[in-house]
PDB file of N, CA and C in Angstrom:
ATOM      1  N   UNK A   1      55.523   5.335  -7.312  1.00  0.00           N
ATOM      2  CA  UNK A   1      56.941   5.425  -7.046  1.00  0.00           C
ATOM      3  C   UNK A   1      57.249   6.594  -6.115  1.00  0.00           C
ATOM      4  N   UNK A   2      56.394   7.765  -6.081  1.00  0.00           N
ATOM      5  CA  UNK A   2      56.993   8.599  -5.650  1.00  0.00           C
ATOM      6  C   UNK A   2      56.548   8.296  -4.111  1.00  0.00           C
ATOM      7  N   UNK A   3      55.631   7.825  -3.956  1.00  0.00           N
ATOM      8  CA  UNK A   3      55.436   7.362  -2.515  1.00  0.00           C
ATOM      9  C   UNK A   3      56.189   6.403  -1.634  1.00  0.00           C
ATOM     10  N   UNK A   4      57.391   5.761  -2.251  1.00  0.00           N
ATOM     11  CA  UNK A   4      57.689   4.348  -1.551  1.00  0.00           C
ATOM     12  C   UNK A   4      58.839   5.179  -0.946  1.00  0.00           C
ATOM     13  N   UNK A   5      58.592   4.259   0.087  1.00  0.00           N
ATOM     14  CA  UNK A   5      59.572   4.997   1.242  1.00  0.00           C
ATOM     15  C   UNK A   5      60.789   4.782   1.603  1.00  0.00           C
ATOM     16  N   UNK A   6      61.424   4.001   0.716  1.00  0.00           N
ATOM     17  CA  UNK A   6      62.923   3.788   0.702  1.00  0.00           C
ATOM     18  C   UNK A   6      63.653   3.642  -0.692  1.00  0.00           C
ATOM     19  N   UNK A   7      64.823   3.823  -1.073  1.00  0.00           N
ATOM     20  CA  UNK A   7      65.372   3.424  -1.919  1.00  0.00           C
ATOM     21  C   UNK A   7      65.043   2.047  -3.210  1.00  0.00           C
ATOM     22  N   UNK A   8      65.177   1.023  -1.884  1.00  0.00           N
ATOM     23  CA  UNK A   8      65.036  -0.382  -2.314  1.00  0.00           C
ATOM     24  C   UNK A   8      63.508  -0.354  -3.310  1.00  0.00           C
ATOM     25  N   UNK A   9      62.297  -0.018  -2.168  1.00  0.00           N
ATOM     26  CA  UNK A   9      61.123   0.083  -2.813  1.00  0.00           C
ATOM     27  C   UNK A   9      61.028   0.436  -4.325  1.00  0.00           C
ATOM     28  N   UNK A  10      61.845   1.827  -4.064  1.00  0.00           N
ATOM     29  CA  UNK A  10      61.775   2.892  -5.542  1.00  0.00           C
ATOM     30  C   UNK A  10      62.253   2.203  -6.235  1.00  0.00           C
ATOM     31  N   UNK A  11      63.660   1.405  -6.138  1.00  0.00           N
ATOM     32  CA  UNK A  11      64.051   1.065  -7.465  1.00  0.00           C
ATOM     33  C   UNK A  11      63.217  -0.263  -8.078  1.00  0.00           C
ATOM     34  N   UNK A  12      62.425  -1.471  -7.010  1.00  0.00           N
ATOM     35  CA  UNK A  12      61.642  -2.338  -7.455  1.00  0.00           C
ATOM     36  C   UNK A  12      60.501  -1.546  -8.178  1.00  0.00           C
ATOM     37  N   UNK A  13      59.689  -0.408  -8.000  1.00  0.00           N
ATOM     38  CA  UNK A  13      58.613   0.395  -8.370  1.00  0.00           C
ATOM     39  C   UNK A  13      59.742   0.245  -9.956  1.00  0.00           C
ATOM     40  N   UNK A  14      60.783   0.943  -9.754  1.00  0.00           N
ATOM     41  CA  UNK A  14      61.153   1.847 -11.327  1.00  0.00           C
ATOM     42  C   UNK A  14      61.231   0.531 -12.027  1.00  0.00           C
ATOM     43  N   UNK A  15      62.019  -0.422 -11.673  1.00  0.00           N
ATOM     44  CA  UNK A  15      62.566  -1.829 -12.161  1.00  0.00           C
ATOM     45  C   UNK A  15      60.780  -1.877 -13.448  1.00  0.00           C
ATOM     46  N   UNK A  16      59.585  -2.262 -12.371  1.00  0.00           N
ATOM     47  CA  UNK A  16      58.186  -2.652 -13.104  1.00  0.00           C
ATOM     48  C   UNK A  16      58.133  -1.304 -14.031  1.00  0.00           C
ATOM     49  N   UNK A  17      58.159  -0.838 -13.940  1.00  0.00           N
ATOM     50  CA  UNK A  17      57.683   0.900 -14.751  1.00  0.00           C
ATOM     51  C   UNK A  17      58.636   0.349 -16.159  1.00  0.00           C
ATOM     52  N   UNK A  18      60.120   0.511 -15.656  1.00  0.00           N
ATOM     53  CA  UNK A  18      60.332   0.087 -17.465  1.00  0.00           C
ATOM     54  C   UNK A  18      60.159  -1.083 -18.227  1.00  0.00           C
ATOM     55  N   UNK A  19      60.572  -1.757 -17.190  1.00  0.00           N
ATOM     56  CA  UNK A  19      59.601  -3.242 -17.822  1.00  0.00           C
ATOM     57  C   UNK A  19      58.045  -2.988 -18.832  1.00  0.00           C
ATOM     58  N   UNK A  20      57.298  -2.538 -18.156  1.00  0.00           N
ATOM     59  CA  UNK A  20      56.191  -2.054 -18.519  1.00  0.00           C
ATOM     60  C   UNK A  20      56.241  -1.577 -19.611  1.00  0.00           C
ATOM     61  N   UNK A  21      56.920  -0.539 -19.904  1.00  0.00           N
ATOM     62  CA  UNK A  21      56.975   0.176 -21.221  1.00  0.00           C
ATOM     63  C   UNK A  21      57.846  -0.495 -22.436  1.00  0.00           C
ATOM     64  N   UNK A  22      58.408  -1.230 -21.725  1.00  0.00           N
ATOM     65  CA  UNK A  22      58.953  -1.909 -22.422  1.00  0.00           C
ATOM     66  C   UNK A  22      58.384  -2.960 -23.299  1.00  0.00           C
ATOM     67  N   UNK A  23      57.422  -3.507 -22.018  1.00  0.00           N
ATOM     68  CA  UNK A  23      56.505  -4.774 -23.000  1.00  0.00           C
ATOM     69  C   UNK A  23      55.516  -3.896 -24.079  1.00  0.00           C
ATOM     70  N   UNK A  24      55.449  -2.645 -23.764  1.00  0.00           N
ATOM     71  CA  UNK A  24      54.435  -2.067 -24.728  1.00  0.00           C
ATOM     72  C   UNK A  24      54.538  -1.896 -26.291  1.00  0.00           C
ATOM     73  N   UNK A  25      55.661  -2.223 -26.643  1.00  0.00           N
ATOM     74  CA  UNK A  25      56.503  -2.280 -27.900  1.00  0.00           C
ATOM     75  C   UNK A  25      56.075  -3.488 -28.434  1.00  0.00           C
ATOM     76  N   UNK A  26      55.372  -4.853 -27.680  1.00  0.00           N
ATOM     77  CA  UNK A  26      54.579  -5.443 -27.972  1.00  0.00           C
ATOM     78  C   UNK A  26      56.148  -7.017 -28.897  1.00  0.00           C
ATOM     79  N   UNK A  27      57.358  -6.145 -28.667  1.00  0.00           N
ATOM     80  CA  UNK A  27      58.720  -7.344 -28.558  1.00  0.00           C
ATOM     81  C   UNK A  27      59.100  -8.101 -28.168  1.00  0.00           C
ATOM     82  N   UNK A  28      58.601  -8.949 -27.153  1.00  0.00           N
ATOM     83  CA  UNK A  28      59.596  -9.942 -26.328  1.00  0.00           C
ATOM     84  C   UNK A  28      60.963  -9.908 -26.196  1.00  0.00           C
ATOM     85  N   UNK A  29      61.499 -10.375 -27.564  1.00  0.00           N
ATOM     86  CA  UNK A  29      63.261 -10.320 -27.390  1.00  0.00           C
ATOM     87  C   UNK A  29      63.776  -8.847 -26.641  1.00  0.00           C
ATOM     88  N   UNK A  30      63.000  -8.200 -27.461  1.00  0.00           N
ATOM     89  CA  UNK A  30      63.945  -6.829 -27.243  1.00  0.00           C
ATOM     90  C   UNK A  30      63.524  -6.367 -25.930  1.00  0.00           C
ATOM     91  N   UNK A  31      62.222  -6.635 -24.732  1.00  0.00           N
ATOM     92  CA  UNK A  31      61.755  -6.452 -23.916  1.00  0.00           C
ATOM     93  C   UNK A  31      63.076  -7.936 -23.161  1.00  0.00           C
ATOM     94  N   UNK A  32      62.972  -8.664 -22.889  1.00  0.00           N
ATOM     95  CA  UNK A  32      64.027  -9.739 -22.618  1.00  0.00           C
ATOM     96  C   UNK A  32      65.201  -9.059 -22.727  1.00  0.00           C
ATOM     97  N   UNK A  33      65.998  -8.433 -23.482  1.00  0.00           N
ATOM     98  CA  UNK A  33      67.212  -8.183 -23.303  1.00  0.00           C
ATOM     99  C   UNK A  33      67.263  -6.480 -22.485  1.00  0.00           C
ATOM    100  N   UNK A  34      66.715  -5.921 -22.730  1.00  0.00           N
ATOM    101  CA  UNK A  34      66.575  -4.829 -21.839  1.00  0.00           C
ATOM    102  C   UNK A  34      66.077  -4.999 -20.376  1.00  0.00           C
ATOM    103  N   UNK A  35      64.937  -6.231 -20.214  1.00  0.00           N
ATOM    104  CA  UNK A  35      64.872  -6.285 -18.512  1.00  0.00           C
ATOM    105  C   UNK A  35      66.438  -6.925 -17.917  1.00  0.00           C
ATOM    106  N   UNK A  36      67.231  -7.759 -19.243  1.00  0.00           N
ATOM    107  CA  UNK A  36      68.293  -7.944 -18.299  1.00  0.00           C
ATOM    108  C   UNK A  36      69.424  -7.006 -18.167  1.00  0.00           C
ATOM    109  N   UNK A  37      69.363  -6.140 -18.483  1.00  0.00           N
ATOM    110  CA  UNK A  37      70.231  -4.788 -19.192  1.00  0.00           C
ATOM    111  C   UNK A  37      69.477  -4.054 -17.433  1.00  0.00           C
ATOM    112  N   UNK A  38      68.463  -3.658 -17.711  1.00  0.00           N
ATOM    113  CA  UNK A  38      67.958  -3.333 -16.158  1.00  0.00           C
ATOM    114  C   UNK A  38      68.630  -3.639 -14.916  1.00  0.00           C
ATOM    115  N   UNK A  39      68.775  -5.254 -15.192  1.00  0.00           N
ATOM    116  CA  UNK A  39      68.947  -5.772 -13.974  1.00  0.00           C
ATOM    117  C   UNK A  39      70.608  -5.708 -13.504  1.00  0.00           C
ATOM    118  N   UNK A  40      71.386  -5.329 -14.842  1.00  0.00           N
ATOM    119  CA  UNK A  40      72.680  -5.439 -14.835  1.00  0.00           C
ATOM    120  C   UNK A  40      73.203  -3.896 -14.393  1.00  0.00           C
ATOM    121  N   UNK A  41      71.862  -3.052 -14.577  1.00  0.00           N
ATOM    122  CA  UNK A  41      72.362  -1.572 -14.290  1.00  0.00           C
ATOM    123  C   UNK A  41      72.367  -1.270 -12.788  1.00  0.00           C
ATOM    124  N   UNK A  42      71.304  -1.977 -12.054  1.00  0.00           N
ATOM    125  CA  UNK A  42      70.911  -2.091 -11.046  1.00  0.00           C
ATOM    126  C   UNK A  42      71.568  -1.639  -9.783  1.00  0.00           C
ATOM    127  N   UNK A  43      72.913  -1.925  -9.512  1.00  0.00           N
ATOM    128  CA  UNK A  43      73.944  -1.083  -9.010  1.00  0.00           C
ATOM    129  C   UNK A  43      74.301   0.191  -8.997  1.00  0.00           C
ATOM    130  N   UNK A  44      74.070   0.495 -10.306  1.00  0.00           N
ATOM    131  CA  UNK A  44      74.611   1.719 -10.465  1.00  0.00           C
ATOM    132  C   UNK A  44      73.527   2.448 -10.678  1.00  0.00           C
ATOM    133  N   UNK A  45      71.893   1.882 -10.554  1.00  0.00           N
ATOM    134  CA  UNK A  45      70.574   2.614 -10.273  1.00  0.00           C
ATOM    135  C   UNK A  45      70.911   3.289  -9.107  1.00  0.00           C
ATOM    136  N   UNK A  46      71.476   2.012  -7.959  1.00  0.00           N
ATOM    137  CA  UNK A  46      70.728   2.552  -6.632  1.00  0.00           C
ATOM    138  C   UNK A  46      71.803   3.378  -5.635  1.00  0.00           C
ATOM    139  N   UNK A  47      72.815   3.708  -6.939  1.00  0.00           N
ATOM    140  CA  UNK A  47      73.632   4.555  -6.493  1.00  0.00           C
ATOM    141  C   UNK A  47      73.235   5.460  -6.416  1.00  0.00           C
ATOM    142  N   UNK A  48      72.586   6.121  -7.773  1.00  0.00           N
ATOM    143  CA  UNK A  48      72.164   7.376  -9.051  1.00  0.00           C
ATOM    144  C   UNK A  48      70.853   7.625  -7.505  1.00  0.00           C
ATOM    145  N   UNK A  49      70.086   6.790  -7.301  1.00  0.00           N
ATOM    146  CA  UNK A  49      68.824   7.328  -6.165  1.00  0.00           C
ATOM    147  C   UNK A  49      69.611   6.857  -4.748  1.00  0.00           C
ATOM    148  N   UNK A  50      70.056   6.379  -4.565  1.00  0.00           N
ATOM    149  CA  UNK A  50      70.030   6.174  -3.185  1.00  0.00           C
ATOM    150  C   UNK A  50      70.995   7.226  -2.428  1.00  0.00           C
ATOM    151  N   UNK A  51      71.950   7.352  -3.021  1.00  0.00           N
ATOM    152  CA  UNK A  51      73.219   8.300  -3.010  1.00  0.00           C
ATOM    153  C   UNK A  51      73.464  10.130  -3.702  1.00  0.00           C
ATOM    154  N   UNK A  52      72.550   9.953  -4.973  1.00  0.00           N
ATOM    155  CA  UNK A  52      73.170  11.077  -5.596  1.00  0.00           C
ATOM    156  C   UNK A  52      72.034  12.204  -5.876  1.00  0.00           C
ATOM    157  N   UNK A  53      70.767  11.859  -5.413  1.00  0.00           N
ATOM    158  CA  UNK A  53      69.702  12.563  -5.311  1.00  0.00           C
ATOM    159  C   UNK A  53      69.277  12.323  -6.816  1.00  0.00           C
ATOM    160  N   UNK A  54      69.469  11.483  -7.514  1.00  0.00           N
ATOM    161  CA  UNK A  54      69.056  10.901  -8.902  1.00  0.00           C
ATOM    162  C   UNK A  54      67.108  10.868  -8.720  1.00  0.00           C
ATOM    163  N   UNK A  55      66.534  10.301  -7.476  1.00  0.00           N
ATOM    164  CA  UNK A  55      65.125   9.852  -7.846  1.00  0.00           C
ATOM    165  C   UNK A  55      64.367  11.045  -7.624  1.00  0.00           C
ATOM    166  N   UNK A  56      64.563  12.371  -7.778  1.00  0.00           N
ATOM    167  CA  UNK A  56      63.606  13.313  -8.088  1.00  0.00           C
ATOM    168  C   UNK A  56      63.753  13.485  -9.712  1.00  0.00           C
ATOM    169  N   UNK A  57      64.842  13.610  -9.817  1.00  0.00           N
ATOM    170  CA  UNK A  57      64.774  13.960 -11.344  1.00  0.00           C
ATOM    171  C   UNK A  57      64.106  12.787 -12.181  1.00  0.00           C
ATOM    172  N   UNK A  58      64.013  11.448 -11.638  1.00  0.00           N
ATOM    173  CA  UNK A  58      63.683  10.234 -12.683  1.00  0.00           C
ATOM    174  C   UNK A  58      62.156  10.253 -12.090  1.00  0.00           C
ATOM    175  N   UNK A  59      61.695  10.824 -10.968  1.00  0.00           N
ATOM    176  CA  UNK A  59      60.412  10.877 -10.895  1.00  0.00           C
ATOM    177  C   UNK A  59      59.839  12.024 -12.203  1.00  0.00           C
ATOM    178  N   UNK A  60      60.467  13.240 -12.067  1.00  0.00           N
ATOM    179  CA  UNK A  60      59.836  14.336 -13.337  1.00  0.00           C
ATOM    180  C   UNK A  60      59.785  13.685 -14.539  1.00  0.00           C
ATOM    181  N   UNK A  61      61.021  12.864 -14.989  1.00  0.00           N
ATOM    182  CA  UNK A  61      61.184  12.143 -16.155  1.00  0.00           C
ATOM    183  C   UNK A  61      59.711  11.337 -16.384  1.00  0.00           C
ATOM    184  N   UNK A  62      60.017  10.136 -15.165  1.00  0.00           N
ATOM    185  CA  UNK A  62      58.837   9.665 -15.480  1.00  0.00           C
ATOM    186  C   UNK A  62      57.568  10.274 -15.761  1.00  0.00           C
ATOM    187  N   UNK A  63      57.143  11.042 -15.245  1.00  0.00           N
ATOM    188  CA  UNK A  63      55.944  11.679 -15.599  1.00  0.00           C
ATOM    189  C   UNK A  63      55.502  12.083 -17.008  1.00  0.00           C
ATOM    190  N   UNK A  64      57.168  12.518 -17.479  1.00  0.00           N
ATOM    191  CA  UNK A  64      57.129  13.210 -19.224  1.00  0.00           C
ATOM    192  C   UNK A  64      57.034  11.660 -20.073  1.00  0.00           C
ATOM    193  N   UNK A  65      57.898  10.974 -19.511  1.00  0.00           N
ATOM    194  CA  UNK A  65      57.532   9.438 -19.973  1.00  0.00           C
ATOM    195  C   UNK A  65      56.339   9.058 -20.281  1.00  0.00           C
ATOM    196  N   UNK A  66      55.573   8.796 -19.539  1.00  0.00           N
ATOM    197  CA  UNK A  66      53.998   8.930 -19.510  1.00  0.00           C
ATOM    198  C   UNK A  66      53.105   9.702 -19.953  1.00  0.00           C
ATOM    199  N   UNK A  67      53.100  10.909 -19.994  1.00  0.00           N
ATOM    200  CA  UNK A  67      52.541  12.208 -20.815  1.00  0.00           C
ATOM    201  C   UNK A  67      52.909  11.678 -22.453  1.00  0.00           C
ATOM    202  N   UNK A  68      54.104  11.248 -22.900  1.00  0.00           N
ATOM    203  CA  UNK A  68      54.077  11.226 -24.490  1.00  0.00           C
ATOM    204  C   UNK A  68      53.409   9.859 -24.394  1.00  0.00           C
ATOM    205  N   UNK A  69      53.442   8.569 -23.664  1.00  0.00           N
ATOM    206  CA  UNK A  69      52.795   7.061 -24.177  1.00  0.00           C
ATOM    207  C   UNK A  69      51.171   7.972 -23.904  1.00  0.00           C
ATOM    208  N   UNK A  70      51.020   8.546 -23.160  1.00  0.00           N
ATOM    209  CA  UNK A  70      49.432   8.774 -23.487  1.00  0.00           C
ATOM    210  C   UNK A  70      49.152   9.790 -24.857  1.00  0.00           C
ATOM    211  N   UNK A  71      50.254  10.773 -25.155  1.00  0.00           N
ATOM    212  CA  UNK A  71      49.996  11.438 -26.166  1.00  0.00           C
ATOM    213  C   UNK A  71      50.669  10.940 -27.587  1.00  0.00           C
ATOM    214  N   UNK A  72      51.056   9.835 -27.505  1.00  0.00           N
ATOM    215  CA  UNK A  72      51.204   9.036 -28.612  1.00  0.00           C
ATOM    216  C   UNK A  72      52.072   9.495 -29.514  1.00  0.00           C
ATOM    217  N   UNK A  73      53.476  10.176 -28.742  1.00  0.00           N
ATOM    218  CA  UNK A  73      53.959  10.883 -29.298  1.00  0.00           C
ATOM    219  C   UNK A  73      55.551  10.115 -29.246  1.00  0.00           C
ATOM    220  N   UNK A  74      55.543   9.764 -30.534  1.00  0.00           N
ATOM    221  CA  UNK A  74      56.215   8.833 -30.632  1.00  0.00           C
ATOM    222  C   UNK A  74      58.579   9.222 -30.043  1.00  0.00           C
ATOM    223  N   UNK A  75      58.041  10.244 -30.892  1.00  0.00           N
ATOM    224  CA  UNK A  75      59.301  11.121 -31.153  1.00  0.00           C
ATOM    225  C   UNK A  75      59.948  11.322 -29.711  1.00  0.00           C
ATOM    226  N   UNK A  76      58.996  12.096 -29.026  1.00  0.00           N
ATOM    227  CA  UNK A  76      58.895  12.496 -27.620  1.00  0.00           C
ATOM    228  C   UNK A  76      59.462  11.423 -26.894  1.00  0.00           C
ATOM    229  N   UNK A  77      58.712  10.381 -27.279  1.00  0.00           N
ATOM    230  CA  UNK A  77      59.275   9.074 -25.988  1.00  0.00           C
ATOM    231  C   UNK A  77      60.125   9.261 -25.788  1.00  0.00           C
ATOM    232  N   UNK A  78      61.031   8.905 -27.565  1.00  0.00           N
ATOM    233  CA  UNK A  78      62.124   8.307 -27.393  1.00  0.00           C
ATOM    234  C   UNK A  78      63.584   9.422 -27.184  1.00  0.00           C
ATOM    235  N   UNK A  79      62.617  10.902 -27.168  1.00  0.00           N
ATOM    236  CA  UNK A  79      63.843  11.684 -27.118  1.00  0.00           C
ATOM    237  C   UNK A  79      64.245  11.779 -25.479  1.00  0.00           C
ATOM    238  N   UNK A  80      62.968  11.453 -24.880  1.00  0.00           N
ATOM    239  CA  UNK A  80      62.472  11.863 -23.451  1.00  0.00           C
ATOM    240  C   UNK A  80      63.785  10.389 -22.656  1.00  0.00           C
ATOM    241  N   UNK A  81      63.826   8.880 -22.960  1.00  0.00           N
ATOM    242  CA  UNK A  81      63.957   8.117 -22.521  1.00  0.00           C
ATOM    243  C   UNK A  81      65.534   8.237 -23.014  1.00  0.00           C
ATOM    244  N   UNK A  82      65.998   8.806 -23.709  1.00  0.00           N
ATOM    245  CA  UNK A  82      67.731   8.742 -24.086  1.00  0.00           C
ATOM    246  C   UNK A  82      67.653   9.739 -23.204  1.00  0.00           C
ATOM    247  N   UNK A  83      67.316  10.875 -22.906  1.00  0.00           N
ATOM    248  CA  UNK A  83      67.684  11.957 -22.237  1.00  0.00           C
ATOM    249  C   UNK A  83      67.566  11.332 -20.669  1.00  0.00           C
ATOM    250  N   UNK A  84      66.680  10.652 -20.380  1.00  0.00           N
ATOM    251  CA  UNK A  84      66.272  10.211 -18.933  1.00  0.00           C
ATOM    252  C   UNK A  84      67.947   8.996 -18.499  1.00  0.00           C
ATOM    253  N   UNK A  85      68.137   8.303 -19.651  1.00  0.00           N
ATOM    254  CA  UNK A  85      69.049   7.323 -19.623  1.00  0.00           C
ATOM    255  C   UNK A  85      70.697   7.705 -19.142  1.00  0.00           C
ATOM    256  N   UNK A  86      70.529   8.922 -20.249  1.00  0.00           N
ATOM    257  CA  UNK A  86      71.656  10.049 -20.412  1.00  0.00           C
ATOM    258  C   UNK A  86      72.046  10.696 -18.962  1.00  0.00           C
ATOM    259  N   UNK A  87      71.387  10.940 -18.096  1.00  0.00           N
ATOM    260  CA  UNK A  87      71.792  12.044 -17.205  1.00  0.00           C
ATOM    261  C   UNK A  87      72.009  11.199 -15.671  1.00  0.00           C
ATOM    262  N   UNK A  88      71.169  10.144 -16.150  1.00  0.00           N
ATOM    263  CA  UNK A  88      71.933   9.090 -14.888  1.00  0.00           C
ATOM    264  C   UNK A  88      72.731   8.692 -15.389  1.00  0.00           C
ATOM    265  N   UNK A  89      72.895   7.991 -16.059  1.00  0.00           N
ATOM    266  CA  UNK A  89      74.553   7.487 -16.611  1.00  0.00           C
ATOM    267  C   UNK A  89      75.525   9.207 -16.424  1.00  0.00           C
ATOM    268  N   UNK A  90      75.599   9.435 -16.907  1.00  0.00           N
ATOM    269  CA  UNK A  90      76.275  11.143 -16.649  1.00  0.00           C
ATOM    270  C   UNK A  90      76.619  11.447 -15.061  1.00  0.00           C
ATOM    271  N   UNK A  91      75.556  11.372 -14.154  1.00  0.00           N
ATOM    272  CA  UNK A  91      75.376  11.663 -13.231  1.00  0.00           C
ATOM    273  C   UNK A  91      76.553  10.492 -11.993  1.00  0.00           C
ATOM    274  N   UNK A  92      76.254   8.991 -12.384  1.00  0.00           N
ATOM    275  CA  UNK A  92      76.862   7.913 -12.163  1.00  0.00           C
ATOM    276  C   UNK A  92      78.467   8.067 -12.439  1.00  0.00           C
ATOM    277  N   UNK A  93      78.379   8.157 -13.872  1.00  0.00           N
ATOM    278  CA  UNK A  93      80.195   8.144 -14.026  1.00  0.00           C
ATOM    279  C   UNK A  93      80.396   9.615 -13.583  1.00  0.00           C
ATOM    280  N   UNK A  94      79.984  10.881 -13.456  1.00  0.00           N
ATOM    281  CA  UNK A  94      80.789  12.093 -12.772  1.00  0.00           C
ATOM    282  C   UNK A  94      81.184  11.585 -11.283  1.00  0.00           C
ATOM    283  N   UNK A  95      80.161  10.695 -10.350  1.00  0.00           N
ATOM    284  CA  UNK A  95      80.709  10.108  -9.317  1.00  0.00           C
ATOM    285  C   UNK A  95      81.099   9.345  -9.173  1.00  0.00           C
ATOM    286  N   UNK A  96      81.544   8.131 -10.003  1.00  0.00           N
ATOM    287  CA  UNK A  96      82.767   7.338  -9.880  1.00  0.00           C
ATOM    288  C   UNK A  96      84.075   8.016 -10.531  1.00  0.00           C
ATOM    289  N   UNK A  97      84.337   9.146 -11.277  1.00  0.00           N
ATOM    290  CA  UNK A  97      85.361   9.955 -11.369  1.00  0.00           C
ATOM    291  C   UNK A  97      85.828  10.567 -10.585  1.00  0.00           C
ATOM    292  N   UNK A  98      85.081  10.476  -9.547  1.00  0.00           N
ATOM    293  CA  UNK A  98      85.723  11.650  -8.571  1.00  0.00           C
ATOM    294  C   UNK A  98      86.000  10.646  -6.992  1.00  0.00           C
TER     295      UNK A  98
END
């Protein structure tokens, strides 16, 4: 991800990345309703990177993302992935408020 050289790229890269982690939960349904939850955010992704300097910070994220699925740290994920969720959404509505 951190290599693709446009917006569009990054957000198809991020789009597979949560997908990914998503199927790792080993759910279908709940992997199914979150890729379409993805796809519905999608707008307001490529605002958060394309516009608001959002894809450095979701690159660091990702990385901590990855550091707890390898350290099996369950807690971590999920504190890591509300917080990652949290600050683009945050980030999104401070710029449609203004």
């Amino acid at each position: 991800m951190e290599e693709a050289s446009d917006a569009d790229a990054w957000l198809q890269l991020n789009f597979e990345f949560h997908t990914a982690i998503h199927e790792l939960a080993e759910r279908p349904r709940t992997a199914a309703i979150l890729r379409s939850l993805l796809t519905a955010a999608l707008p307001y992704a490529r605002r958060n990177v394309g516009e608001m300097g959002g894809r450095e910070q979701a690159d660091r994220d990702h990385h901590a993302i990855v550091a707890a699925i390898r350290a099996g740290d369950g807690d971590e994920l999920a504190r890591l992935l509300v917080a990652h969720m949290t600050q683009a959404e945050d980030r999104v509505e401070s710029s449609l408020r203004d």
